[in-house]
C-alpha atoms as a PDB file:
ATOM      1  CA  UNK A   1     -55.840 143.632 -29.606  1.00  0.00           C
ATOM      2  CA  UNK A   2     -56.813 147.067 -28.414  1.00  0.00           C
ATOM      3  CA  UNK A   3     -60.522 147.667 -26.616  1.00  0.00           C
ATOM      4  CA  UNK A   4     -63.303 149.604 -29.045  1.00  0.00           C
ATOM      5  CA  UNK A   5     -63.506 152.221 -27.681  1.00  0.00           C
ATOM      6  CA  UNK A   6     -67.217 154.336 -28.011  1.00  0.00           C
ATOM      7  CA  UNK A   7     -66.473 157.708 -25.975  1.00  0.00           C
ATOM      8  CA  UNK A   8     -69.698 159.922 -24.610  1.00  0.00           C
ATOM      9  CA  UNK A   9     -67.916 163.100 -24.338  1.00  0.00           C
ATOM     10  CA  UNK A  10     -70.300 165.080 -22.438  1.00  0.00           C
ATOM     11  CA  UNK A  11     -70.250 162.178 -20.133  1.00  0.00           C
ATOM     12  CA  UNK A  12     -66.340 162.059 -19.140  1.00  0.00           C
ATOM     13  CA  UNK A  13     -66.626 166.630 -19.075  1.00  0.00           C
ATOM     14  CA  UNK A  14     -69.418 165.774 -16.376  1.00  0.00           C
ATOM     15  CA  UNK A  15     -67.627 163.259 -14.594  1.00  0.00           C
ATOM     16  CA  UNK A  16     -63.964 165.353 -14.608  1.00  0.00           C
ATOM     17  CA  UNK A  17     -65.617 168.601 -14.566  1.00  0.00           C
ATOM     18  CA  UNK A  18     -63.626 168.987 -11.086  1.00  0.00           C
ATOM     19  CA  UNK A  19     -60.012 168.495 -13.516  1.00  0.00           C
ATOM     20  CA  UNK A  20     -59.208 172.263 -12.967  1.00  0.00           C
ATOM     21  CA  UNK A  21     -54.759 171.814 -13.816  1.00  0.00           C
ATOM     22  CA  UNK A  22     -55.405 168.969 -16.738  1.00  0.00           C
ATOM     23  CA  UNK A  23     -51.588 170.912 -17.695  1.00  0.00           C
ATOM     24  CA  UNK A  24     -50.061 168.826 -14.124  1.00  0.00           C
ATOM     25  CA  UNK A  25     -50.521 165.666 -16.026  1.00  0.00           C
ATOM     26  CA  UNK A  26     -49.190 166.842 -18.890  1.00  0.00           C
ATOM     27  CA  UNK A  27     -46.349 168.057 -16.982  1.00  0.00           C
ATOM     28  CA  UNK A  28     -45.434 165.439 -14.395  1.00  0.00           C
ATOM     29  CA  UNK A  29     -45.806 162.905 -17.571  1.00  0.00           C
ATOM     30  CA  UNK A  30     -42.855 164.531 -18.788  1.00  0.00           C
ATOM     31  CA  UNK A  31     -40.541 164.464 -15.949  1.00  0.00           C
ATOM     32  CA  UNK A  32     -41.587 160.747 -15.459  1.00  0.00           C
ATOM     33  CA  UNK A  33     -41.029 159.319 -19.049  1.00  0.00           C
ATOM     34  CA  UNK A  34     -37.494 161.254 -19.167  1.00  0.00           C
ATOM     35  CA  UNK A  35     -36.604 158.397 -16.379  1.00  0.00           C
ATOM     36  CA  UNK A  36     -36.990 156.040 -19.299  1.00  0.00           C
ATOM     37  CA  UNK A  37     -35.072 157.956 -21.202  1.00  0.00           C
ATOM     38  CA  UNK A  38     -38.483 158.946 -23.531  1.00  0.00           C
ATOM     39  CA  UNK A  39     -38.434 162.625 -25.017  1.00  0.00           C
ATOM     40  CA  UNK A  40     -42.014 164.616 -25.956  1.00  0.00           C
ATOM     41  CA  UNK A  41     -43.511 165.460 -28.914  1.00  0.00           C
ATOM     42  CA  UNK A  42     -44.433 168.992 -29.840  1.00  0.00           C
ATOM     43  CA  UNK A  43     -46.135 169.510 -26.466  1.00  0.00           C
ATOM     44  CA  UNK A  44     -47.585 165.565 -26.910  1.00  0.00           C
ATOM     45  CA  UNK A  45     -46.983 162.616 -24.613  1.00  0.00           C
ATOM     46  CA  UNK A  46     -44.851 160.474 -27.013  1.00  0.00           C
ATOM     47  CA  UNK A  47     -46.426 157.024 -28.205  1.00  0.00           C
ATOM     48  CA  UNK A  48     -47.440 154.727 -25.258  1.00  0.00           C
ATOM     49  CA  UNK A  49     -45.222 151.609 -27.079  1.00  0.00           C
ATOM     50  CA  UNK A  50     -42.246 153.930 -26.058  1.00  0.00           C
ATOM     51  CA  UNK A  51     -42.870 153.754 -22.698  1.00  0.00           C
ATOM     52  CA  UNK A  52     -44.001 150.206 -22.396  1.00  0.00           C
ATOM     53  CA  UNK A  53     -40.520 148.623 -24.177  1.00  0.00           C
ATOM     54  CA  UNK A  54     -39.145 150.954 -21.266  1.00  0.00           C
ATOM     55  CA  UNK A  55     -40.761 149.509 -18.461  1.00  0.00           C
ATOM     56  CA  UNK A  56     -39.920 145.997 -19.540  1.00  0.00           C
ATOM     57  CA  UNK A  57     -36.308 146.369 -18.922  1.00  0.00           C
ATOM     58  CA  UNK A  58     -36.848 147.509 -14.970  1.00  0.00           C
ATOM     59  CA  UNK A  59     -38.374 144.974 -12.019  1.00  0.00           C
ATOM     60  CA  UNK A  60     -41.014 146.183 -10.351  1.00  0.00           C
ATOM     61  CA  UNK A  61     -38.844 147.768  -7.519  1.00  0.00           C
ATOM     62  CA  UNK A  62     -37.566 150.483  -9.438  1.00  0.00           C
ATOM     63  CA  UNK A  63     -41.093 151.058 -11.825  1.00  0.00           C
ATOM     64  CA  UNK A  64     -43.216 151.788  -8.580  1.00  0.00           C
ATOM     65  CA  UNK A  65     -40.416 154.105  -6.890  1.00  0.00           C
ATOM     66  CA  UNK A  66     -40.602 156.060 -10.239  1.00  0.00           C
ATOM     67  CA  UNK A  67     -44.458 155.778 -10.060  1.00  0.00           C
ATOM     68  CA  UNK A  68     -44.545 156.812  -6.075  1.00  0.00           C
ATOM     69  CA  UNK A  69     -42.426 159.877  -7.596  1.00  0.00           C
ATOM     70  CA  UNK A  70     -45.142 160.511 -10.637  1.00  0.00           C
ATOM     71  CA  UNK A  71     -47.741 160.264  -8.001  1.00  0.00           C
ATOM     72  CA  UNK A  72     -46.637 162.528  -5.560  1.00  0.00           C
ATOM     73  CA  UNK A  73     -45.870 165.254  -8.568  1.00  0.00           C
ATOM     74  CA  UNK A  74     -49.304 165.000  -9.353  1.00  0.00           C
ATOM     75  CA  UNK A  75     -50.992 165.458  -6.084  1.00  0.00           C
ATOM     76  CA  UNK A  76     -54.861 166.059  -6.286  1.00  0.00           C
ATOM     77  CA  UNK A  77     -54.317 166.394  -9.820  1.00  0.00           C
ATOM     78  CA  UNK A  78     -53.804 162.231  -9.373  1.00  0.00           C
ATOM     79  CA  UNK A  79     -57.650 162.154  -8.110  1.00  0.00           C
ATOM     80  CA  UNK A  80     -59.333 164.532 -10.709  1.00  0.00           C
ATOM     81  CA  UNK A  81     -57.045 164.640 -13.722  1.00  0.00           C
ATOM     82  CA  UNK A  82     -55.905 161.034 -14.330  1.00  0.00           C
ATOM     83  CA  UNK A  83     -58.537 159.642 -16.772  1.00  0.00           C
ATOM     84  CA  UNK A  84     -59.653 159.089 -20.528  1.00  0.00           C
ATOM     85  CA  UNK A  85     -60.184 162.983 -21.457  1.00  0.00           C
ATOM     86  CA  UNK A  86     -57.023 164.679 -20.122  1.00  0.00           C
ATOM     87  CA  UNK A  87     -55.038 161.743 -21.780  1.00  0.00           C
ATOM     88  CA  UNK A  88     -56.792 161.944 -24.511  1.00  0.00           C
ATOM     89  CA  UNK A  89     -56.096 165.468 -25.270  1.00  0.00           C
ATOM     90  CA  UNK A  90     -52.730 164.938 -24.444  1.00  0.00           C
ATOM     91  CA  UNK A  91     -51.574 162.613 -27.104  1.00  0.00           C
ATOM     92  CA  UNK A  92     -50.966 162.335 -30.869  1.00  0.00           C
ATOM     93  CA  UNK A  93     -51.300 159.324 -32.739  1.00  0.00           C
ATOM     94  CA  UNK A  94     -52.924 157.791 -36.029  1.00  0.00           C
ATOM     95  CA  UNK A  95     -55.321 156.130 -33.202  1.00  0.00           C
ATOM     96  CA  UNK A  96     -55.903 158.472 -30.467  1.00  0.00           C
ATOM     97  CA  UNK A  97     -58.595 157.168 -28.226  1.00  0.00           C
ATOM     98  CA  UNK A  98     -56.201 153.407 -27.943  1.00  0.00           C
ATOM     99  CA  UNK A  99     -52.883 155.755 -26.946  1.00  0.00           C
ATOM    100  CA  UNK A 100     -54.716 157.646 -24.523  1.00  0.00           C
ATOM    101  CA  UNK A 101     -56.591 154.446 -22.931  1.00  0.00           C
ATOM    102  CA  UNK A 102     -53.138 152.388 -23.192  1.00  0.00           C
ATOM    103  CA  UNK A 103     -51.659 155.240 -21.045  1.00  0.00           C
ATOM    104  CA  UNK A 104     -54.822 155.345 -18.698  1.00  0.00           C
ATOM    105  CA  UNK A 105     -54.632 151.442 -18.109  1.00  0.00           C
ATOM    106  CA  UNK A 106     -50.826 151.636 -17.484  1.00  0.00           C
ATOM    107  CA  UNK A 107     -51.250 154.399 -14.986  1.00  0.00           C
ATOM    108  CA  UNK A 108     -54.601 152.590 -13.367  1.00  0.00           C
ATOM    109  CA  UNK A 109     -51.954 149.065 -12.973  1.00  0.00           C
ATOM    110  CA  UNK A 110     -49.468 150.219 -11.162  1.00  0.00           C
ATOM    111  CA  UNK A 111     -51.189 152.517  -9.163  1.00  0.00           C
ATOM    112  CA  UNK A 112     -52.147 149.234  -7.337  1.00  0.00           C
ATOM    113  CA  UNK A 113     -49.435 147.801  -7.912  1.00  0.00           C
ATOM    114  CA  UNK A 114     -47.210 150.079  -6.259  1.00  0.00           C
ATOM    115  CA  UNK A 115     -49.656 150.963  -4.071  1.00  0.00           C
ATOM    116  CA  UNK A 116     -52.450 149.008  -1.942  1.00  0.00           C
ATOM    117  CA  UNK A 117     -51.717 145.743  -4.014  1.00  0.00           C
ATOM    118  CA  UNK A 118     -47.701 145.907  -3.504  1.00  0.00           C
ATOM    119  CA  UNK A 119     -47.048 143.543  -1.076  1.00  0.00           C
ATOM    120  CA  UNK A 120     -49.565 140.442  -3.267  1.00  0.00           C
ATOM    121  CA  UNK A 121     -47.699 141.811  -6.440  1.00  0.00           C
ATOM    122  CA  UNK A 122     -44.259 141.353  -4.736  1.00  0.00           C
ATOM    123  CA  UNK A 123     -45.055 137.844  -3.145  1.00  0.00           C
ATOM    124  CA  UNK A 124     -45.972 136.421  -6.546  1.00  0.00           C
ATOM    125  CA  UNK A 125     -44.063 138.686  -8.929  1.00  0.00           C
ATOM    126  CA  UNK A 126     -42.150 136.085 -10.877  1.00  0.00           C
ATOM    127  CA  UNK A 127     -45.272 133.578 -11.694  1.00  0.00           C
ATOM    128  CA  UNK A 128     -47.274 137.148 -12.303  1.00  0.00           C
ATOM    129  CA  UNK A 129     -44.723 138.430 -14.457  1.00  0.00           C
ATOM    130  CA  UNK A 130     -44.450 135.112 -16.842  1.00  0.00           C
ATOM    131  CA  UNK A 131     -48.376 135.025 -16.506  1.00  0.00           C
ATOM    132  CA  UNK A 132     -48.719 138.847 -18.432  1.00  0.00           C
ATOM    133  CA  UNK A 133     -46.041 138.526 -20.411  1.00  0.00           C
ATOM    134  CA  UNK A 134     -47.662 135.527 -22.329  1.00  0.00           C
ATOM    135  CA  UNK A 135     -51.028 137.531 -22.137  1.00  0.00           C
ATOM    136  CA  UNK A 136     -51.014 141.168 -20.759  1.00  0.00           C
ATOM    137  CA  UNK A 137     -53.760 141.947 -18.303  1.00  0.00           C
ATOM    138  CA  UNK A 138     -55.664 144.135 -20.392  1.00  0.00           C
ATOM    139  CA  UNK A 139     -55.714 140.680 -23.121  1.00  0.00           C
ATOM    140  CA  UNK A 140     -56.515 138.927 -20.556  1.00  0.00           C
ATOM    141  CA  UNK A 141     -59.861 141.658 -19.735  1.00  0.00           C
ATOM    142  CA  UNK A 142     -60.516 141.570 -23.484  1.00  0.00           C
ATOM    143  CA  UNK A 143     -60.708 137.794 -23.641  1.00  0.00           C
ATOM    144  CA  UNK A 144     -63.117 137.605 -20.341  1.00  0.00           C
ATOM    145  CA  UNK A 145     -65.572 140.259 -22.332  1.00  0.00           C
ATOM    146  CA  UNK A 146     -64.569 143.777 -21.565  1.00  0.00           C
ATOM    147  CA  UNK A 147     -64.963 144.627 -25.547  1.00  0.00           C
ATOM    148  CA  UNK A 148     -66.045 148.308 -25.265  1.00  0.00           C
ATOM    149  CA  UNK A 149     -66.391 151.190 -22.959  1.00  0.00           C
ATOM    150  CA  UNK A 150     -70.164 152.551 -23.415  1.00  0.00           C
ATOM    151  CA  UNK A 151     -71.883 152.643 -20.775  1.00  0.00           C
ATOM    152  CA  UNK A 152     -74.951 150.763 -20.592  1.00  0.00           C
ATOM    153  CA  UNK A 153     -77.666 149.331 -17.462  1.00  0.00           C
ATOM    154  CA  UNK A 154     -75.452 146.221 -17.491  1.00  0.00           C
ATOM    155  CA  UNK A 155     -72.210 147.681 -16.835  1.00  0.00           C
ATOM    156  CA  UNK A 156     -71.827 146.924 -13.070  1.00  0.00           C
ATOM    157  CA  UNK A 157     -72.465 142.955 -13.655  1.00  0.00           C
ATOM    158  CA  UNK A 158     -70.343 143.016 -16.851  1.00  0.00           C
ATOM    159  CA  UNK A 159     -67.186 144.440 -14.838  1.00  0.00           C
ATOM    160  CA  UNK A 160     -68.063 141.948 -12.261  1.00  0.00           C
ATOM    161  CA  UNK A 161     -68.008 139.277 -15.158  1.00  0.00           C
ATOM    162  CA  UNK A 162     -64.689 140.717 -16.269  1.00  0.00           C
ATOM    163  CA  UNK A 163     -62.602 140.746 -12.743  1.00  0.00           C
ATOM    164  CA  UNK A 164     -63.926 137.535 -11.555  1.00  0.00           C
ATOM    165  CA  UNK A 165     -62.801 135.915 -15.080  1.00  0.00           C
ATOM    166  CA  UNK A 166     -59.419 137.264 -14.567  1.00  0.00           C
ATOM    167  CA  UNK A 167     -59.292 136.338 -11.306  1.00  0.00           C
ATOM    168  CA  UNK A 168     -60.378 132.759 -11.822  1.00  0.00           C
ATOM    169  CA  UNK A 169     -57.514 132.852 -14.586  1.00  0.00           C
ATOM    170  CA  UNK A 170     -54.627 134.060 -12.052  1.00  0.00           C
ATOM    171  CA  UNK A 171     -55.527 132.020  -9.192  1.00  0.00           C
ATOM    172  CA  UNK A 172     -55.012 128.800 -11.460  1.00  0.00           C
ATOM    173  CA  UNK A 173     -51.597 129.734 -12.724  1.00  0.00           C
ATOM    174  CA  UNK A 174     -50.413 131.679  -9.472  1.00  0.00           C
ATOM    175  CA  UNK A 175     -52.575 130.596  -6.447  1.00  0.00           C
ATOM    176  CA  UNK A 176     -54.797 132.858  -4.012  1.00  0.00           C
ATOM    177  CA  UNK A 177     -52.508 135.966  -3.590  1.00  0.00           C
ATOM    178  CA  UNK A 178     -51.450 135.893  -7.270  1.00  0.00           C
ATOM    179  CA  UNK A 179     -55.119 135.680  -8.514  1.00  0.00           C
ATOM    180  CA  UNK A 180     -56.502 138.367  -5.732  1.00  0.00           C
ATOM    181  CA  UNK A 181     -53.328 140.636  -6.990  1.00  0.00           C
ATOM    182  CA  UNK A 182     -54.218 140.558 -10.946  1.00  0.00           C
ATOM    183  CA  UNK A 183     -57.791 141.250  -9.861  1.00  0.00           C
ATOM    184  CA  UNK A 184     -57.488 143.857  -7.824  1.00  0.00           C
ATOM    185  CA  UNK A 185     -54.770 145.532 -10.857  1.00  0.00           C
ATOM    186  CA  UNK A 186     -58.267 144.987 -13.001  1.00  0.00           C
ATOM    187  CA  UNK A 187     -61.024 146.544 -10.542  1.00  0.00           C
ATOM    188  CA  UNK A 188     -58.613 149.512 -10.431  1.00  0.00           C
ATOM    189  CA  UNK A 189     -58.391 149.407 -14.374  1.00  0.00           C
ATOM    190  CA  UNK A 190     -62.136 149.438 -13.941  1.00  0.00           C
ATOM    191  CA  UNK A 191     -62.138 151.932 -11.425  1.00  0.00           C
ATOM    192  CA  UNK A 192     -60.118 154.796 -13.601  1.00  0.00           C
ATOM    193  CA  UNK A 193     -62.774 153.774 -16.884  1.00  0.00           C
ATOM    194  CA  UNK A 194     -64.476 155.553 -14.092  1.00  0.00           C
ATOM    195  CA  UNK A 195     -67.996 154.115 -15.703  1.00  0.00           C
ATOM    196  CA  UNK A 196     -69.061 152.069 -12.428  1.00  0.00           C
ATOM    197  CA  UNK A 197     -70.700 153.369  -9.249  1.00  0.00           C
ATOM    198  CA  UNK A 198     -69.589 153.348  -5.525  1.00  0.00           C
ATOM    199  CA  UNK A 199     -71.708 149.856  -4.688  1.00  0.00           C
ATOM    200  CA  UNK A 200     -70.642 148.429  -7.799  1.00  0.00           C
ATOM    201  CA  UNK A 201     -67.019 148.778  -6.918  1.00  0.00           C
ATOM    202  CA  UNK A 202     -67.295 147.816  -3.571  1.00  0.00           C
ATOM    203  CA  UNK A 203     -68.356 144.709  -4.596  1.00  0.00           C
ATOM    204  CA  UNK A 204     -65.365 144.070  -7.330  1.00  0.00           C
ATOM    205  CA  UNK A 205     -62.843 145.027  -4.171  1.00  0.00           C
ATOM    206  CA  UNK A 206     -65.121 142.444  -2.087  1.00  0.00           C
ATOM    207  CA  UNK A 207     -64.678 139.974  -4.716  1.00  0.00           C
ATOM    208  CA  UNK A 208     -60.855 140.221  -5.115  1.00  0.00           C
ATOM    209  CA  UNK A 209     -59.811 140.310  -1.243  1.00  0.00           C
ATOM    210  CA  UNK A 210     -57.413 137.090  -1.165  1.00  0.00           C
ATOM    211  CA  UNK A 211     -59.131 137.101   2.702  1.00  0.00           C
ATOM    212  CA  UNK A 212     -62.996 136.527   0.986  1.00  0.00           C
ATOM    213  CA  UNK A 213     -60.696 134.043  -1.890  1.00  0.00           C
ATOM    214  CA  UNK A 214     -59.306 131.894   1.576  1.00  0.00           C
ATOM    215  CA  UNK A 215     -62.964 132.191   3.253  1.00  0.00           C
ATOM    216  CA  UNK A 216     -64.704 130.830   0.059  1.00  0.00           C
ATOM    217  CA  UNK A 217     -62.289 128.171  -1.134  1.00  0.00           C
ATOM    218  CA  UNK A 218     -63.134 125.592   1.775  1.00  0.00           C
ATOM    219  CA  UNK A 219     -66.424 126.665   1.855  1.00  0.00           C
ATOM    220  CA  UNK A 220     -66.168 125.360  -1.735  1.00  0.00           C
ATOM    221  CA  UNK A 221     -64.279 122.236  -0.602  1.00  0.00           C
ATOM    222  CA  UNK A 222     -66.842 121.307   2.467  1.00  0.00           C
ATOM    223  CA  UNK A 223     -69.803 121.846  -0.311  1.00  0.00           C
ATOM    224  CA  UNK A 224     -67.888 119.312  -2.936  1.00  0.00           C
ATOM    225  CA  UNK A 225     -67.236 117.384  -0.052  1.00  0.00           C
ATOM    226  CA  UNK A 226     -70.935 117.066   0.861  1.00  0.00           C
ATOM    227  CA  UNK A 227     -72.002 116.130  -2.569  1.00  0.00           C
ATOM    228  CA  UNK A 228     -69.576 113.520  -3.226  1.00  0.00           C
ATOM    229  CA  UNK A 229     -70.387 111.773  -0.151  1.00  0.00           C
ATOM    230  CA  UNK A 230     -73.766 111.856   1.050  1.00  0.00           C
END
């Protein structure tokens, strides 16, 4: 099930107004799908399902030395250009707004996964793997209330909401580093929505460090502890 997606247009022009080369995506998209063996359309990124069935027949190894490769073709166009509008404007389907967030959330994953979150993703990649392929990550968002992306005075403790769900989620079916790893893929997802302020994700990166998980778990403990037998 695919997010509703309410888009404030002037908003995301604002907010990307520094996207100067939107083209680079456009272009580096191309040389990185070919790797999967995915051709363009008409001067359109081809449907994201292409890609996806792709991915699922590499391990994680090979996807995030193919994603270092997209990254680096990018360059600052990674910073400024990677979001909803350029995407958007770059695809071609009966449902444009889900293609172009499907490709935004794909991009946004690995990004940590292949990048600040690598070494969590790699210590717990088979339990993580079985955990999204029952329910994907973004599902998994979906199910813990991310239903939308308009921006409203609630947003901040709403993402919160979201991350900390998933996290909760991952830590019981992969432990600590496996639940700090699928959180932190989720604040980045959050992070490229590119709806929350600087505080606000601060917080969500706070929130997912597996250090501040193995500080608060026998804080949790000694409390329980406490109650039970005083």
């Amino acid at each position: 099930m695919l997010l509703v997606v309410v888009i404030l247009f002037s908003s995301f022009e604002l907010a990307h107004g520094q996207c100067t080369t939107p083209q680079t995506l456009y272009t580096c998209y191309i040389s990185y799908l070919g790797k999967y063996g995915v051709v363009p359309d008409d001067g359109y990124l081809p449907r994201f399902e292409f890609l996806k069935n792709q991915m699922m027949t590499h391990g994680l190894p090979v996807i995030c030395k193919d994603f270092q490769e997209l990254t680096s073709c990018l360059g600052s166009a990674s910073t400024y250009c990677v979001n909803f509008e350029t995407f958007y404007s770059y695809v071609n389907a009966r449902n444009t707004q889900a293609e172009a967030l499907a490709y935004l959330q794909n991009h946004a994953f690995f990004e940590f996964a292949c990048g600040t979150g690598n070494e969590l993703f790699m210590r717990n990649i088979d339990c993580l793997q079985r955990s999204f392929e029952q329910v994907p990550l973004t599902n998994r968002m979906q199910q813990c209330g991310q239903s939308s992306l308009t921006i409203d005075q609630n947003v901040c403790p709403s993402a919160l909401d979201v991350t900390d769900c998933v996290r909760q989620q991952m830590i019981q079916a992969c432990g600590l580093s496996g639940g700090a790893a699928a959180c932190g893929a989720a604040a980045n997802i959050e992070r490229r929505l590119d709806f929350l302020d600087a505080a606000c994700l601060t917080e969500m990166d706070a929130r997912c460090s597996v250090c501040q998980l193995t500080i608060l778990i026998p804080i949790l403990i000694l409390f329980m502890h406490r109650i039970i037998f005083l």
